[in-house]
Protein backbone atom coordinates (compact mmCIF):
# COMPACT_ATOMS: atom_id res chain seq x y z
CA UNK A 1 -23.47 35.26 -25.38
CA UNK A 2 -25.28 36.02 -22.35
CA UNK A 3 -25.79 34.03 -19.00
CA UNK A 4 -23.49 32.55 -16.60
CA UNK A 5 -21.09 29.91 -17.18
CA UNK A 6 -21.80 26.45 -16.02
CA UNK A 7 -19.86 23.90 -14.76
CA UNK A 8 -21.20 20.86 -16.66
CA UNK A 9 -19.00 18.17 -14.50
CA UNK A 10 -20.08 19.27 -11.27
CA UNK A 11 -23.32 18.66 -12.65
CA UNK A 12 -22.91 15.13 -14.07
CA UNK A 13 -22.06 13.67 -10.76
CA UNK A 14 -18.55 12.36 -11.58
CA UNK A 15 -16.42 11.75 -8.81
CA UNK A 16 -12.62 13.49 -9.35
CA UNK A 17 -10.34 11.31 -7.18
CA UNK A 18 -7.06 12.19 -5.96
CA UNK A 19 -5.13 8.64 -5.18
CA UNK A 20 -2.41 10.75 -2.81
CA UNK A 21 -4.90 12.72 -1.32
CA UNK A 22 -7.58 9.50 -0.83
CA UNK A 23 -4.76 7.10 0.24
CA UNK A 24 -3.43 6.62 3.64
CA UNK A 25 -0.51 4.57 2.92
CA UNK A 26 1.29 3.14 6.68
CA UNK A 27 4.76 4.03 7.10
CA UNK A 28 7.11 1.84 5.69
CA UNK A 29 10.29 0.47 6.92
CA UNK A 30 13.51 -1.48 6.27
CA UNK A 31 14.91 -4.25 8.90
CA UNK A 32 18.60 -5.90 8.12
CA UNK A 33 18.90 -9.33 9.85
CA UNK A 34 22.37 -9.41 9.08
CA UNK A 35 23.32 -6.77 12.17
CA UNK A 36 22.04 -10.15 14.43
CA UNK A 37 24.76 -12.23 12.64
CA UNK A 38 28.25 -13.03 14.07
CA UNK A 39 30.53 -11.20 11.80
CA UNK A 40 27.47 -10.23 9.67
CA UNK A 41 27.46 -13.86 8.07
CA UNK A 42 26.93 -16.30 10.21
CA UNK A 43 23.75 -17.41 12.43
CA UNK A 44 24.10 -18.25 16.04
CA UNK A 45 20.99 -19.26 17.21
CA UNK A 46 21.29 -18.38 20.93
CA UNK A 47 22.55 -15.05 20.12
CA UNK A 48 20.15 -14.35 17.35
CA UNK A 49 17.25 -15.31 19.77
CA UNK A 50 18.68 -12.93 23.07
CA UNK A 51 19.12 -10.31 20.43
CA UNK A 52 15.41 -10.28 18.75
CA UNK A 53 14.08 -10.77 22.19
CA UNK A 54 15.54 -7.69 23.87
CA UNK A 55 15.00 -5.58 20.37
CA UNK A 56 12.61 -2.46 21.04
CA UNK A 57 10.45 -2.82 17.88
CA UNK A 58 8.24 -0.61 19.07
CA UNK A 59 9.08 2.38 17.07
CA UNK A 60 8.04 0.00 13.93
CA UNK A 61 4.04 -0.10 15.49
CA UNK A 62 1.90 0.26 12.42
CA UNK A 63 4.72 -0.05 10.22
CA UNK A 64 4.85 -2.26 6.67
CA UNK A 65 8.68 -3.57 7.63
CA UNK A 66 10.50 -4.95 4.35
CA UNK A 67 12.71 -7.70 6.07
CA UNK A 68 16.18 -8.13 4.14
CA UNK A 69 19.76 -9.78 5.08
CA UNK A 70 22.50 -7.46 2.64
CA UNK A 71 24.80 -9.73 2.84
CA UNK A 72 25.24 -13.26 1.49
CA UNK A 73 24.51 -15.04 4.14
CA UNK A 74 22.22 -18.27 4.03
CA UNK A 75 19.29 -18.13 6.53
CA UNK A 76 16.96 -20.26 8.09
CA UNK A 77 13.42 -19.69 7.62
CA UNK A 78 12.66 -19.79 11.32
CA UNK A 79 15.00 -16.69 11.70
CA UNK A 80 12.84 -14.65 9.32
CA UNK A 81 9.64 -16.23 11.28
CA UNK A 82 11.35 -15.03 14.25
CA UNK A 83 11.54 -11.56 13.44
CA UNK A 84 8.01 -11.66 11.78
CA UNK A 85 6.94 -12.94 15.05
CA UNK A 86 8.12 -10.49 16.91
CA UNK A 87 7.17 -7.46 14.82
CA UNK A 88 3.70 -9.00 14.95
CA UNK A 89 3.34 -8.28 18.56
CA UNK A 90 3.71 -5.02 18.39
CA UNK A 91 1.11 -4.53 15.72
CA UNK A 92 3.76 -4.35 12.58
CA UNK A 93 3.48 -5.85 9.17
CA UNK A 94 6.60 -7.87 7.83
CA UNK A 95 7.35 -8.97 4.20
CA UNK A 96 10.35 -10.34 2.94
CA UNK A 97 11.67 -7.94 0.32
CA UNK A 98 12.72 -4.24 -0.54
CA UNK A 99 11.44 -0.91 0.76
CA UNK A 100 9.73 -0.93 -2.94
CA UNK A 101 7.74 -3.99 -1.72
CA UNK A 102 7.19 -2.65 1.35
CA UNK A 103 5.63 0.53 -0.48
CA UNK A 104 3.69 -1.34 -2.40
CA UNK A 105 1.73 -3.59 0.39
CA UNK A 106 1.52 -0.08 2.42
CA UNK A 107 -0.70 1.17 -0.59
CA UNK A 108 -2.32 -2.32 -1.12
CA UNK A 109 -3.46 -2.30 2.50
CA UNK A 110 -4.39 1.79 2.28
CA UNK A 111 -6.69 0.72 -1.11
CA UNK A 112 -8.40 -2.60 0.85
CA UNK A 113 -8.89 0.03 3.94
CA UNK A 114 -11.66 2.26 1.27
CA UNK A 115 -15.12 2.07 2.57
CA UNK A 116 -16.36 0.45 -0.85
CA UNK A 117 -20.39 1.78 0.27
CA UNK A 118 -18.65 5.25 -0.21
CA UNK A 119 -18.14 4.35 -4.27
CA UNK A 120 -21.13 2.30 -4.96
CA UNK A 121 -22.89 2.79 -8.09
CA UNK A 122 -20.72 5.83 -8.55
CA UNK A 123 -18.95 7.73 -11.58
CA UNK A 124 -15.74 7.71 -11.07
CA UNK A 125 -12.49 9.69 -11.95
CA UNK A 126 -9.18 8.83 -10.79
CA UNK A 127 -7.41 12.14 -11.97
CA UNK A 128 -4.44 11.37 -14.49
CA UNK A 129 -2.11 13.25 -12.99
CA UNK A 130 -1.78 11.91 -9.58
CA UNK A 131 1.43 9.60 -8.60
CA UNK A 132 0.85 8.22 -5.62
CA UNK A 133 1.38 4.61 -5.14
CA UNK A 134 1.78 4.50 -8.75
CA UNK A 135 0.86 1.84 -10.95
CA UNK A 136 0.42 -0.79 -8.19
CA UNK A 137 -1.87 1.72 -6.45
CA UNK A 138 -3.78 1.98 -9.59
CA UNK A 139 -4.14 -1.57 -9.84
CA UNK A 140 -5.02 -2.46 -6.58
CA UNK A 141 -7.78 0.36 -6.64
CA UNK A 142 -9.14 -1.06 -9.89
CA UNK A 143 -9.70 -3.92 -8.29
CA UNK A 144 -11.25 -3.17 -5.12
CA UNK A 145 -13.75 -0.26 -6.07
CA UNK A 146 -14.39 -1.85 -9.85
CA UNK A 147 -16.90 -3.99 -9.17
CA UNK A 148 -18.88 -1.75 -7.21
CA UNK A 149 -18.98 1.83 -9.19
CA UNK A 150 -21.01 2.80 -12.18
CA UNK A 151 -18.27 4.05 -13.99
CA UNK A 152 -14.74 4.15 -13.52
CA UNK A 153 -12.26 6.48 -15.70
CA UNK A 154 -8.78 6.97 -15.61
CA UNK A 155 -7.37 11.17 -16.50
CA UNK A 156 -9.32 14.44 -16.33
CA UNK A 157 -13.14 15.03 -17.23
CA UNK A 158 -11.87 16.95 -20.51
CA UNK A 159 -10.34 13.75 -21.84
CA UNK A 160 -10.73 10.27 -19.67
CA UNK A 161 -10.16 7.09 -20.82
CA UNK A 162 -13.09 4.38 -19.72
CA UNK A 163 -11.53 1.72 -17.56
CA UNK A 164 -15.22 -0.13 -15.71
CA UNK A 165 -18.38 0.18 -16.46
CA UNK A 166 -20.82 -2.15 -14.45
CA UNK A 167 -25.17 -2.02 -14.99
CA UNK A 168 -27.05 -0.17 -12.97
CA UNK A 169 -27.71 -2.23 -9.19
């Protein structure tokens, strides 16, 4: 057996994707509201307002910042607004919720971000063995690029599972 060996899926035009090395996720943080509370528990609203007014945020710029209160302490929803309102400003993202959540808009908002023109009656391959984001990643992905690519697999050229497939545009 003579000849050279040839690499038959650089030749079919698939597209091997790499979700952590595509994916751009912003930084993700965690802000406790219950370090503005009197005795961790209770609201005062003058000293709630002094203290999210003369917080320096601005360390949390381009942040996702999951916005919880650990302890058991009952909240109005203008103090949450508050804080929202104030991260906004400086160019941060708030959700109400865990550093989880927090992840998982970070690599919601790094998916929407993809230049869909770039996958566009593509073949694509999101490799199998790549973790980042994880399922939610995979999901959101799915449903950004799949109604624009050719194709779209899930795993390695050697065994992938069909996930899209759209007619030619």
């Amino acid at each position: 057996m003579e000849g050279h060996i040839v690499n038959r899926v650089e030749e079919s035009g698939l597209i091997q994707l790499d979700l952590a090395s595509l994916l751009e996720p912003a930084p993700v943080e965690v802000v406790d509201l219950s370090s503005w509370l009197d005795s961790g528990i209770i609201l005062r609203e003058k000293p709630f307002r002094n203290s999210i007014t003369s917080w320096d945020a601005s360390k949390l710029k381009g942040h996702i910042v999951a916005l919880t209160c650990s302890t058991k302490a009952i909240l109005p929803d203008w103090a949450w607004m508050l804080v929202t309102a104030k991260l906004s400003e400086i160019g941060a993202t708030a959700l109400v919720g865990s550093i989880e959540d927090a992840r998982v808009l970070a690599y919601r908002h790094a998916v929407n971000n993809l230049n869909l023109e770039d996958y566009r009656d593509q073949r694509i391959i999101v490799k199998g063995c790549a973790t980042s984001g994880g399922p939610d990643a995979l999901v959101a992905f799915i449903g950004h690029v799949g109604p624009v690519v050719r194709t779209l697999m899930f795993g390695e050229a050697c065994s992938a599972v069909p996930l899209v497939k759209n007619p030619r545009s």
